[in-house]
C-alpha atoms as a PDB file:
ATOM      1  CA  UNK A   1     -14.051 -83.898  12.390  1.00  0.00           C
ATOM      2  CA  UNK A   2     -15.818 -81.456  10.635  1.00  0.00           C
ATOM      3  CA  UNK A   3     -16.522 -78.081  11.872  1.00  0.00           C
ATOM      4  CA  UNK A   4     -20.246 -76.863  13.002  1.00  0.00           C
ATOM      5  CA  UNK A   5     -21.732 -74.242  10.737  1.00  0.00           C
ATOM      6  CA  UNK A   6     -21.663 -71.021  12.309  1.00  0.00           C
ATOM      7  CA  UNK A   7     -24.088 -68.182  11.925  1.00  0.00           C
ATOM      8  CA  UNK A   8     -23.121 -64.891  14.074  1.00  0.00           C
ATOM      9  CA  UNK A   9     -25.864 -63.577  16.342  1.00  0.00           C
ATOM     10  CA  UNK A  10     -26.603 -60.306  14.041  1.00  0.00           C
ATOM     11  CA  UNK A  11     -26.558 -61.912  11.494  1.00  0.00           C
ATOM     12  CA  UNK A  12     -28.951 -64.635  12.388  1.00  0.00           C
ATOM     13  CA  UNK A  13     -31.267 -61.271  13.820  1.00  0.00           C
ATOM     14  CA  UNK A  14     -31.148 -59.759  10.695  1.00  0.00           C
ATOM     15  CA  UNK A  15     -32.638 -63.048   8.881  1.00  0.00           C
ATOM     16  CA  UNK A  16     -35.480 -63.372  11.048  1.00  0.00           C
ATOM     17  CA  UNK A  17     -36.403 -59.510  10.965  1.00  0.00           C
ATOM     18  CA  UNK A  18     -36.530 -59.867   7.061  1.00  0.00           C
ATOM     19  CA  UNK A  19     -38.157 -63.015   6.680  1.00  0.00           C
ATOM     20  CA  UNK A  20     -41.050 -61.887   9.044  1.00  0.00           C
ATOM     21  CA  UNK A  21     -41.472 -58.398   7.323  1.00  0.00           C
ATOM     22  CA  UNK A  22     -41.380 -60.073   4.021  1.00  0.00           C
ATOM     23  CA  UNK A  23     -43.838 -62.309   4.668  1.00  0.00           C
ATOM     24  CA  UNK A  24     -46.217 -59.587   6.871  1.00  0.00           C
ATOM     25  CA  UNK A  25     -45.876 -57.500   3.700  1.00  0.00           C
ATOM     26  CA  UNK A  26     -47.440 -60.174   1.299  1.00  0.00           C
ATOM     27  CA  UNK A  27     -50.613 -59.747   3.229  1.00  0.00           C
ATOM     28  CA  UNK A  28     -53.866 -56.955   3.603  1.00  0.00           C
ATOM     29  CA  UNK A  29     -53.509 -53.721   5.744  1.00  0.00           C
ATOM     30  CA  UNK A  30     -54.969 -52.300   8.410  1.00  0.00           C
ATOM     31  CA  UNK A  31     -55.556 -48.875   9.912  1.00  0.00           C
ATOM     32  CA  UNK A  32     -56.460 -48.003  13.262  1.00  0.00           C
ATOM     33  CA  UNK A  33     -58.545 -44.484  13.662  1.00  0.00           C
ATOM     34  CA  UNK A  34     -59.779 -42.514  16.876  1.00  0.00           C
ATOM     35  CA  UNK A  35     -63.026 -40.406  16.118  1.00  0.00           C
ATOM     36  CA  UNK A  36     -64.904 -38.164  18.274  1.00  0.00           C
ATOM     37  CA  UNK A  37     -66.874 -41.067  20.251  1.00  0.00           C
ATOM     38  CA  UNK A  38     -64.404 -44.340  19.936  1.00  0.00           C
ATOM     39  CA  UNK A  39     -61.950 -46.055  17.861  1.00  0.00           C
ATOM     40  CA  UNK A  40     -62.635 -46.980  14.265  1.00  0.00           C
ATOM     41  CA  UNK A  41     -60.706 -50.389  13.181  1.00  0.00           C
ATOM     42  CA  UNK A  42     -60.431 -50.918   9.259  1.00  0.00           C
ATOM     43  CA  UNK A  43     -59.659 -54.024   6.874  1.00  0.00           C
ATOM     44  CA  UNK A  44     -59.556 -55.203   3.474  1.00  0.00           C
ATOM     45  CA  UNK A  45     -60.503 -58.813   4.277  1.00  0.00           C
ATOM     46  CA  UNK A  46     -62.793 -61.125   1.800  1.00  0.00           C
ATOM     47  CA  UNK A  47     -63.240 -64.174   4.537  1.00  0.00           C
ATOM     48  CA  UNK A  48     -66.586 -63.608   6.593  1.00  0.00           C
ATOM     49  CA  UNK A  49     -64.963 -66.897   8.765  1.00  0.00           C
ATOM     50  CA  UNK A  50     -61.144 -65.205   9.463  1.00  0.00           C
ATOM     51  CA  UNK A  51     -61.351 -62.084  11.479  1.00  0.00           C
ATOM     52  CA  UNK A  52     -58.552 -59.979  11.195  1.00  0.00           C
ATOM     53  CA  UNK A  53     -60.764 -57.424  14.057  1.00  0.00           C
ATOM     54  CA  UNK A  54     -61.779 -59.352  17.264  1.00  0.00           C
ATOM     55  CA  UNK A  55     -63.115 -58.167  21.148  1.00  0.00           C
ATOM     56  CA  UNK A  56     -60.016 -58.929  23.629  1.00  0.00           C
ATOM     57  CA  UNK A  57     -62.133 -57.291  26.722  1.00  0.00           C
ATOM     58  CA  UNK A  58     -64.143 -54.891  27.505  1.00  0.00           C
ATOM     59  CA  UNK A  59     -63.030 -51.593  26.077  1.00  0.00           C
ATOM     60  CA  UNK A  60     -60.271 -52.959  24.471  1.00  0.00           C
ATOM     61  CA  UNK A  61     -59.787 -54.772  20.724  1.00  0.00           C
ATOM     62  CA  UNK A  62     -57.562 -56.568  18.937  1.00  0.00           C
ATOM     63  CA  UNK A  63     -56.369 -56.249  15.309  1.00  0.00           C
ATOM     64  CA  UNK A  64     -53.460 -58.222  13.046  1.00  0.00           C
ATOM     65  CA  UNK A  65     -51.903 -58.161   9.931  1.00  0.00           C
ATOM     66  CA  UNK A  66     -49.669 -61.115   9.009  1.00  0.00           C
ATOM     67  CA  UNK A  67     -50.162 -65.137   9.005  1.00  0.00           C
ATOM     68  CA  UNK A  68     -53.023 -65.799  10.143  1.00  0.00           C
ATOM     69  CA  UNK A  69     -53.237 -68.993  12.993  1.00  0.00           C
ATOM     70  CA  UNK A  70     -50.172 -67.484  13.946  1.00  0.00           C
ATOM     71  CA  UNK A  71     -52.087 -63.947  15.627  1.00  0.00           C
ATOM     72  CA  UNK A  72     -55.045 -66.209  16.246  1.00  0.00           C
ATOM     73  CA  UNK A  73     -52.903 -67.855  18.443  1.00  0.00           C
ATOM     74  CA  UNK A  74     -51.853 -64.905  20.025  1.00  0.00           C
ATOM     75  CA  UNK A  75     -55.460 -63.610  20.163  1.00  0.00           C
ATOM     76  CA  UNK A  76     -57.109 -66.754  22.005  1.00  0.00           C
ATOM     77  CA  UNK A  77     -54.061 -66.091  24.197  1.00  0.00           C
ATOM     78  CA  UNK A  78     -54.770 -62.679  25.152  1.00  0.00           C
ATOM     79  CA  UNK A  79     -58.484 -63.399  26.049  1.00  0.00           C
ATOM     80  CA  UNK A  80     -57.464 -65.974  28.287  1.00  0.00           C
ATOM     81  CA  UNK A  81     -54.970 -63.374  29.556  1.00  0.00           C
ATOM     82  CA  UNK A  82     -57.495 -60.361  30.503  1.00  0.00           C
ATOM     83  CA  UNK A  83     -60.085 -62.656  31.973  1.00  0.00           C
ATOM     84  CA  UNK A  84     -57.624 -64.903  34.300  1.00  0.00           C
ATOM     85  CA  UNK A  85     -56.078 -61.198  35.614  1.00  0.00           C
ATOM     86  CA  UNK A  86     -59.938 -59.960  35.803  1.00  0.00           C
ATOM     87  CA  UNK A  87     -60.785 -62.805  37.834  1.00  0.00           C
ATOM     88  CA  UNK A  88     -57.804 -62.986  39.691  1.00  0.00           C
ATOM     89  CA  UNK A  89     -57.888 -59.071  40.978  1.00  0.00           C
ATOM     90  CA  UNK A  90     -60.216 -56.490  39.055  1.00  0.00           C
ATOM     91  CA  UNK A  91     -62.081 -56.118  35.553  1.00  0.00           C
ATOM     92  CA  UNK A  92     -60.468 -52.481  36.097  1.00  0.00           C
ATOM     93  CA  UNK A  93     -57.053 -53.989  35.942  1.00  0.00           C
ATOM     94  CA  UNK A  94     -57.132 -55.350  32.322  1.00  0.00           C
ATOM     95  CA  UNK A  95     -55.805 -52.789  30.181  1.00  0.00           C
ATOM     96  CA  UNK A  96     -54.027 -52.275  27.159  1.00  0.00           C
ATOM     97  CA  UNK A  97     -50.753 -51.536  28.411  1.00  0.00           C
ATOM     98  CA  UNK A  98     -50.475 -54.444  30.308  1.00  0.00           C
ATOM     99  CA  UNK A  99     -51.646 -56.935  27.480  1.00  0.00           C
ATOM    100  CA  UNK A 100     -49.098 -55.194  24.991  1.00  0.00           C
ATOM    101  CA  UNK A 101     -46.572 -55.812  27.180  1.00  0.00           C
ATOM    102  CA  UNK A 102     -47.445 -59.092  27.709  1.00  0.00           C
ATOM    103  CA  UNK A 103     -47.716 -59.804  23.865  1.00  0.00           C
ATOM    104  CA  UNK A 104     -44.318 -57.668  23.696  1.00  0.00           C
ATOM    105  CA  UNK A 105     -42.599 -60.207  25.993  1.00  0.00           C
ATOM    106  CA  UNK A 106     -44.017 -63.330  24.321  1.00  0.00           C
ATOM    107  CA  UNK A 107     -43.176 -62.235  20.673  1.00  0.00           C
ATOM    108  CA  UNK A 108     -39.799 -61.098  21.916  1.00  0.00           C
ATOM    109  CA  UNK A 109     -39.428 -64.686  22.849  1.00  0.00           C
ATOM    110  CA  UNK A 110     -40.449 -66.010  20.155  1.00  0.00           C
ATOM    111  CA  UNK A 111     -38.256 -64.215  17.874  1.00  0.00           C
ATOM    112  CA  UNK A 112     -35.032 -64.794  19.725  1.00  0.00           C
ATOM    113  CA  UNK A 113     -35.489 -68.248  20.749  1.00  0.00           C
ATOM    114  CA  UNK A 114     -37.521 -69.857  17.693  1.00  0.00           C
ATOM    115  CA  UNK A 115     -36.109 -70.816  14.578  1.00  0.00           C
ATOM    116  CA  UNK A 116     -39.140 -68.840  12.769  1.00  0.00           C
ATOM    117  CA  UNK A 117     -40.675 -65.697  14.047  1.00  0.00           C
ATOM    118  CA  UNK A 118     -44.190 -65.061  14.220  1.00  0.00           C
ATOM    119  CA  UNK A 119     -45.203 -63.243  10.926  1.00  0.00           C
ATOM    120  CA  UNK A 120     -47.030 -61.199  12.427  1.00  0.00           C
ATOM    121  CA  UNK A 121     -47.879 -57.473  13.768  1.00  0.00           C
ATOM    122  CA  UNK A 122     -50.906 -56.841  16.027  1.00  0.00           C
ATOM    123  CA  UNK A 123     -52.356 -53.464  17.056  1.00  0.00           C
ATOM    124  CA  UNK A 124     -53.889 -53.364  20.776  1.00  0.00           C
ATOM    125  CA  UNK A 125     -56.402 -50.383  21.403  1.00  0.00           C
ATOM    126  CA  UNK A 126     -58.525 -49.503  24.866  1.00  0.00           C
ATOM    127  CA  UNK A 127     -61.327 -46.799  24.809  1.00  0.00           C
ATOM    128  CA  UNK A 128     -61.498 -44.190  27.340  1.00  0.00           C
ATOM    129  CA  UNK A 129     -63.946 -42.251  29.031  1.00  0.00           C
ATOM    130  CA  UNK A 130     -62.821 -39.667  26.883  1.00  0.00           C
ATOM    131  CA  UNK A 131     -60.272 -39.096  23.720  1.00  0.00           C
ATOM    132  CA  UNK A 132     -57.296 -38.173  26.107  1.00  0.00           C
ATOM    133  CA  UNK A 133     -57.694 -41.448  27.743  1.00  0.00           C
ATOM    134  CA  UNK A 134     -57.936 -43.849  24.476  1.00  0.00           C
ATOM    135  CA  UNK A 135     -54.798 -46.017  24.477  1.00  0.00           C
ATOM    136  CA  UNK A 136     -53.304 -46.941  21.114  1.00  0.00           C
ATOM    137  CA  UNK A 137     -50.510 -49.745  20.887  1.00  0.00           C
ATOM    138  CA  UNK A 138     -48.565 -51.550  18.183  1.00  0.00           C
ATOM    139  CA  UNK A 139     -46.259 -54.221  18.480  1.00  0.00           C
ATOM    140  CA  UNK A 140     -44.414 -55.900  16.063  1.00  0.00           C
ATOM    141  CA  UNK A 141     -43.229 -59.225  15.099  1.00  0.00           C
ATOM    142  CA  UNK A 142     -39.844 -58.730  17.307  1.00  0.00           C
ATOM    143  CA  UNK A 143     -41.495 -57.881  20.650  1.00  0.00           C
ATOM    144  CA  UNK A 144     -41.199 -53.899  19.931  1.00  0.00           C
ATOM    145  CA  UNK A 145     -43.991 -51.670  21.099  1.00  0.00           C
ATOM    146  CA  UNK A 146     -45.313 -48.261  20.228  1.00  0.00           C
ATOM    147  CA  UNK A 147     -47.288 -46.047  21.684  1.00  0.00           C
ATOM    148  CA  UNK A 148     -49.614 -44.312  18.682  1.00  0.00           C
ATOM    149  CA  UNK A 149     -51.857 -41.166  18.617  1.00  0.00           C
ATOM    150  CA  UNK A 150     -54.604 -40.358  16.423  1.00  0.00           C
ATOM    151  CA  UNK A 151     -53.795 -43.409  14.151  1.00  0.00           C
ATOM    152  CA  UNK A 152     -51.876 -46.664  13.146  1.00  0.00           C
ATOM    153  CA  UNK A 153     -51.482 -48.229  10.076  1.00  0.00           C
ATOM    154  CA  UNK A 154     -50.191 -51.700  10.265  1.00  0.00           C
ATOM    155  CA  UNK A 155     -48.858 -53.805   6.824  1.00  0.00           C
ATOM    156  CA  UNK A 156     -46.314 -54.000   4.517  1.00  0.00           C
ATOM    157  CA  UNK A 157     -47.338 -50.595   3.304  1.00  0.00           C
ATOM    158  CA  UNK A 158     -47.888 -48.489   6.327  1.00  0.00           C
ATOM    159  CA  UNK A 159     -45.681 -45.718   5.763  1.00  0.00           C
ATOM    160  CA  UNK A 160     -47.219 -44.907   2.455  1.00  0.00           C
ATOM    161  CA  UNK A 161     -50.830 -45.129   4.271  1.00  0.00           C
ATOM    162  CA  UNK A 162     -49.594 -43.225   7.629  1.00  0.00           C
ATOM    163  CA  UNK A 163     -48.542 -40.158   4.976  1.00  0.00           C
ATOM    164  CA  UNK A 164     -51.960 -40.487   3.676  1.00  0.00           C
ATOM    165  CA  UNK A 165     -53.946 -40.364   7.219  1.00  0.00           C
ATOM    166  CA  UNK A 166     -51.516 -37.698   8.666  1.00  0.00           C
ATOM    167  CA  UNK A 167     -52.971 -35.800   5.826  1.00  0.00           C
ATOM    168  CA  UNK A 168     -56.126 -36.373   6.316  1.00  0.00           C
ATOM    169  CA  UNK A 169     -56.489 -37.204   9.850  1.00  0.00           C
ATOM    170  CA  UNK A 170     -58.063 -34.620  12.265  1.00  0.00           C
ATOM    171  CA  UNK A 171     -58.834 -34.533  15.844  1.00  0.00           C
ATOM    172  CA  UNK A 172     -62.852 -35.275  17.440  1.00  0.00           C
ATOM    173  CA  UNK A 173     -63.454 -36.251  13.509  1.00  0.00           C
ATOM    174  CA  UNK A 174     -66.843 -37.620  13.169  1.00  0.00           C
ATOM    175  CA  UNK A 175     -67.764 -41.712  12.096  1.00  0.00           C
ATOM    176  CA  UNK A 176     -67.958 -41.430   8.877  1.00  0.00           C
ATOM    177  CA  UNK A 177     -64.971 -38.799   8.260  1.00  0.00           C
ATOM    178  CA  UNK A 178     -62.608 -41.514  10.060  1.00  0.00           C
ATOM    179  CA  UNK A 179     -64.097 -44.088   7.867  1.00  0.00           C
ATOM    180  CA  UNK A 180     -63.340 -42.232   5.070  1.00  0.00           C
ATOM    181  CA  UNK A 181     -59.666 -41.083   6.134  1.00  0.00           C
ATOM    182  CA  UNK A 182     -59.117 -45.003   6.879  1.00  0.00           C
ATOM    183  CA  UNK A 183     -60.354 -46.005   3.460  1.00  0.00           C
ATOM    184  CA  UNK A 184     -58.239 -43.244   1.564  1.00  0.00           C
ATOM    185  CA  UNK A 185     -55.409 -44.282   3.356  1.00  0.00           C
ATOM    186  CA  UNK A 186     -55.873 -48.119   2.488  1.00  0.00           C
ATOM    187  CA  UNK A 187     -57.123 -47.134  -0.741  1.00  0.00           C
ATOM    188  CA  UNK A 188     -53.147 -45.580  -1.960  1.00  0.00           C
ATOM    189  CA  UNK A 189     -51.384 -48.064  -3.798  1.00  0.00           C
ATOM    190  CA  UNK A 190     -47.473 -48.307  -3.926  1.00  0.00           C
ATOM    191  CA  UNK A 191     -46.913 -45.816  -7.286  1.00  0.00           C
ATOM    192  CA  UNK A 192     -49.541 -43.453  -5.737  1.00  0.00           C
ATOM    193  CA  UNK A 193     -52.678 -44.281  -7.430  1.00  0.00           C
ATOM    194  CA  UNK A 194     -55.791 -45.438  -6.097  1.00  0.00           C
ATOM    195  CA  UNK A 195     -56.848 -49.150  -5.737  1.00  0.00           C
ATOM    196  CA  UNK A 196     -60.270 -50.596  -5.883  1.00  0.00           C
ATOM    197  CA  UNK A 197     -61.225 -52.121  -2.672  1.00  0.00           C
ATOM    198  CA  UNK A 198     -64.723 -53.628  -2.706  1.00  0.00           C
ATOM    199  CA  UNK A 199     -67.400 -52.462  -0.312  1.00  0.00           C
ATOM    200  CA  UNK A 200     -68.164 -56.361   0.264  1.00  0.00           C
ATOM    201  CA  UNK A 201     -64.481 -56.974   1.628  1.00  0.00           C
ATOM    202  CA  UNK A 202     -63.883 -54.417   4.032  1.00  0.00           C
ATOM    203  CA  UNK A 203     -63.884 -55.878   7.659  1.00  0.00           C
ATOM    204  CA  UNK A 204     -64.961 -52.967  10.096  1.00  0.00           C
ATOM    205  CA  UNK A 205     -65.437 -52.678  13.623  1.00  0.00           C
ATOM    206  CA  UNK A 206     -65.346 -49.916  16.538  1.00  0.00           C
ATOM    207  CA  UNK A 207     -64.671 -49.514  20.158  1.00  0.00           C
ATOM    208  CA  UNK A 208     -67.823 -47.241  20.875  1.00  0.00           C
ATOM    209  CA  UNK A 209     -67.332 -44.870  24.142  1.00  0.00           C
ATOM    210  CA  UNK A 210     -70.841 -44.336  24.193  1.00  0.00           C
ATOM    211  CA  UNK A 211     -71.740 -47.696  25.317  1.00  0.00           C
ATOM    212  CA  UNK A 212     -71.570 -48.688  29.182  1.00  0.00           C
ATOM    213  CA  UNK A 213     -69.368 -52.464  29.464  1.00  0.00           C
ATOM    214  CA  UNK A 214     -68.478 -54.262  26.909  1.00  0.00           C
ATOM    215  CA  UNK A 215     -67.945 -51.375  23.938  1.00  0.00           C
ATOM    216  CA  UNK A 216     -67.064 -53.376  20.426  1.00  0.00           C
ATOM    217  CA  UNK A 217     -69.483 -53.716  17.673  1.00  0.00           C
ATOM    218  CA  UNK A 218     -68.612 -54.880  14.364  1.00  0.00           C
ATOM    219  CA  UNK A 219     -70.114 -52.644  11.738  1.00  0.00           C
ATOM    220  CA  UNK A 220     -71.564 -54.585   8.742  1.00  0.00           C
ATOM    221  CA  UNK A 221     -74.282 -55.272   6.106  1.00  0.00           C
ATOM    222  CA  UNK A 222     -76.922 -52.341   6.214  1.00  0.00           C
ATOM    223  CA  UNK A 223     -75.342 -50.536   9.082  1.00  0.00           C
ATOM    224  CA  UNK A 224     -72.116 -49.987   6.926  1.00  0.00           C
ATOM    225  CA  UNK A 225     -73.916 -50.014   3.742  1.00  0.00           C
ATOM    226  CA  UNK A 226     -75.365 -46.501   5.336  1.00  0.00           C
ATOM    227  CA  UNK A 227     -72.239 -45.524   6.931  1.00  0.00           C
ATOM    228  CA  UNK A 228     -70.346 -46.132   3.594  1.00  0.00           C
ATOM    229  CA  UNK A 229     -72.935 -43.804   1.729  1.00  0.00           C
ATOM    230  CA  UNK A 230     -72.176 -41.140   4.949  1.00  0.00           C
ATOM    231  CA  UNK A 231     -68.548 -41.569   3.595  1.00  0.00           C
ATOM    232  CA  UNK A 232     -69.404 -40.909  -0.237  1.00  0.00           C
ATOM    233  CA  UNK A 233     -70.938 -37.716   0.862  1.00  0.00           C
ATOM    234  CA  UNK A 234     -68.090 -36.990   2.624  1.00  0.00           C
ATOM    235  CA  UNK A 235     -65.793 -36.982  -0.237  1.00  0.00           C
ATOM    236  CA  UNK A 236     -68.491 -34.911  -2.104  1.00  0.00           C
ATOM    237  CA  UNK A 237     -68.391 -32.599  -0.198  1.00  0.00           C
ATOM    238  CA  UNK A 238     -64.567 -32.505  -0.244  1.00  0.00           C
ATOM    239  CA  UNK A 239     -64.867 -32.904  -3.981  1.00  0.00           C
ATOM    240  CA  UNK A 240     -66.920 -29.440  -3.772  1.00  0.00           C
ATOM    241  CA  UNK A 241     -64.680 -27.454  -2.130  1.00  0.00           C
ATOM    242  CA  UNK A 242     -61.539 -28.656  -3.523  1.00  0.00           C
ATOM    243  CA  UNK A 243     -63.257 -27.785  -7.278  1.00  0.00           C
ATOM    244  CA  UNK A 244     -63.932 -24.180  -5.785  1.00  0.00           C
ATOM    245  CA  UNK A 245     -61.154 -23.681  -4.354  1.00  0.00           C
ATOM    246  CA  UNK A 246     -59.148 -24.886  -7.787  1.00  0.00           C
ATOM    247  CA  UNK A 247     -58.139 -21.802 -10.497  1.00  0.00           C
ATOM    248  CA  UNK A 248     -60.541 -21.945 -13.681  1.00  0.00           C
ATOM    249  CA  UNK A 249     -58.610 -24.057 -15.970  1.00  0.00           C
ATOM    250  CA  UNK A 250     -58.267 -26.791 -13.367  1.00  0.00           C
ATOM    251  CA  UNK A 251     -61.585 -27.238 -11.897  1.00  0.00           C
ATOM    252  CA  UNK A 252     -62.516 -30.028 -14.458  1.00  0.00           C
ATOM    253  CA  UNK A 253     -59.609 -32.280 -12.833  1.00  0.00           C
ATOM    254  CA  UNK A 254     -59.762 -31.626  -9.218  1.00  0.00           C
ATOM    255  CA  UNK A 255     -61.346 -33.834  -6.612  1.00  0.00           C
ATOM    256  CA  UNK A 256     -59.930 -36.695  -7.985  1.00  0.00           C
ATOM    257  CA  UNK A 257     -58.399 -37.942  -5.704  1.00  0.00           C
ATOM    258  CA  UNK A 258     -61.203 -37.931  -2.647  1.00  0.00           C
ATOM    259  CA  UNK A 259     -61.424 -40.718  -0.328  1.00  0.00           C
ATOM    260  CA  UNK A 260     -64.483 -42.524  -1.498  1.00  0.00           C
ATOM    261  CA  UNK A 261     -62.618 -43.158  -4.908  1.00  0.00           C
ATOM    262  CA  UNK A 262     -60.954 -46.129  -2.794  1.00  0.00           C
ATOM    263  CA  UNK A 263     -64.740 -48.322  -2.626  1.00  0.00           C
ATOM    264  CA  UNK A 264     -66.776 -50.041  -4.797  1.00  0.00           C
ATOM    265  CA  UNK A 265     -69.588 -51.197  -3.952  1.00  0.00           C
ATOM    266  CA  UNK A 266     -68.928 -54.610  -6.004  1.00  0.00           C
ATOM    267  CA  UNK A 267     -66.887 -56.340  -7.795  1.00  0.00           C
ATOM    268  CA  UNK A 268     -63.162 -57.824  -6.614  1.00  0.00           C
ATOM    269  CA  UNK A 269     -60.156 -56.212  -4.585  1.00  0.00           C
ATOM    270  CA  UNK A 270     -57.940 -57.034  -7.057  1.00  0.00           C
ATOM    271  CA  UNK A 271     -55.680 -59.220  -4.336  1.00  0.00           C
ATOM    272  CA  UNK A 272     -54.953 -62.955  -4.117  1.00  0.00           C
ATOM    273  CA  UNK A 273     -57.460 -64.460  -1.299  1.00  0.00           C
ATOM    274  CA  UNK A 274     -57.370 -68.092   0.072  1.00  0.00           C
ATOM    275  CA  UNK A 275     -53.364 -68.085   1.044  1.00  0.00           C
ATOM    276  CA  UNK A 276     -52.373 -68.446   4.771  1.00  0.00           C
ATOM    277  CA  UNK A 277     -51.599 -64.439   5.038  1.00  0.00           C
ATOM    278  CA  UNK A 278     -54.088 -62.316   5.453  1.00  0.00           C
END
């Protein structure tokens, strides 16, 4: 009688954790940015069908990095979540704590019971009344949450883009300054030079504070065709100042790195487009 094959629990753990980031890290970033009157959500993503960005309720929003029918399952999911517990007691008691726990126990399922983990890694945001009470949650493909402040960056690469918004990243900043923080931060590539990403790709959305119920609004064709021109100005102006503030024999190479170096206004990202990953 032969003996089953035996795979120790840590071991078996350890699998699943790399598969899933391996496979979260073959796909687009995303950042996650508080400004002065919301929260700004950011993505490299070419489909105009696939949102990475979607409304969950409403003041609260919904973006993923990863395989993508895999966090649209988990999406459709959480609507259905925040409307059945806003029917069943108050819209009031829908918030973002509650639905990242309840996508921290169902991916924590998944990944210890199923044979594959979800390849996934979602970011959960709710708007406040005012900055202090903006709510900011990622959770990852193993169930783990965390509780973020000022910004998120979710991807294979979101350490190198968190060191990049840290740096850049200020409190009350205005639209078009988070824009541009989100795009500099997306824009760093893994030997620290700047990659092209195409105005026509970028997936953008915000949870507005401003507006009374249901707060989301996807920013695109002239609206962020303006807002993107806000954010070359931006980096003009930084340009400016940095080139002042440089000694003589360096002023002709500073500013280059300023955030609006990231966009082009056509042309292609450079990444593959049409896998399952996105």
């Amino acid at each position: 009688m032969s003996m089953p094959f035996y795979v120790s629990p840590e071991q078996a753990m350890k699998d699943k954790a790399d598969y899933a980031r391996k496979n979260i890290a073959r796909g687009r970033d995303g950042v996650v940015i508080q400004y002065a009157d919301g929260i700004l959500f950011v993505a490299p993503n070419p489909s105009r069908a696939l949102n990475k960005i979607s409304e969950i309720y409403d003041r609260i929003a919904f973006a993923a990095v990863g395989r993508y029918n895999e966090y649209e399952i988990l999406r459709k999911a959480g609507v259905r979540y925040a409307d059945l517990t806003g029917f069943q007691y108050d819209r009031q008691d829908v918030t973002a704590r509650g639905l990242a726990n309840w996508y921290a126990q169902t991916l924590g399922s998944i990944f210890t019971d199923s044979p594959k983990p979800f390849e996934v890694e979602i970011v959960v945001a709710e708007v406040g009344s005012s900055a202090a009470e903006d709510q900011i949650y990622r959770i990852t493909f193993d169930g783990s949450v965390n509780e973020e402040h000022g910004y998120v960056a979710v991807g294979g690469r979101a350490d190198r883009i968190s060191a990049v918004l840290k740096e850049h990243y200020s409190d009350s900043m205005s639209l078009p300054a988070a824009l541009a923080t989100a795009i500099a931060g997306l824009a760093a590539s893994a030997n620290g030079d700047r990659i092209e990403i195409a105005a026509s790709q970028l997936e953008v959305a915000v949870l507005d504070r401003t507006r009374a119920h249901r707060t989301f609004r996807r920013l695109s064709g002239s609206r962020l065709e303006s807002l993107l021109a806000e954010v070359a100005q931006v980096g003009a102006a930084a340009e400016a100042v940095q080139e002042a503030a440089a000694p003589p024999g360096e002023q002709s190479s500073a500013g280059s790195g300023s955030a609006e170096s990231g966009v082009a206004e056509s042309g292609e990202s450079g990444e593959v487009s049409g896998g399952s990953t996105a």
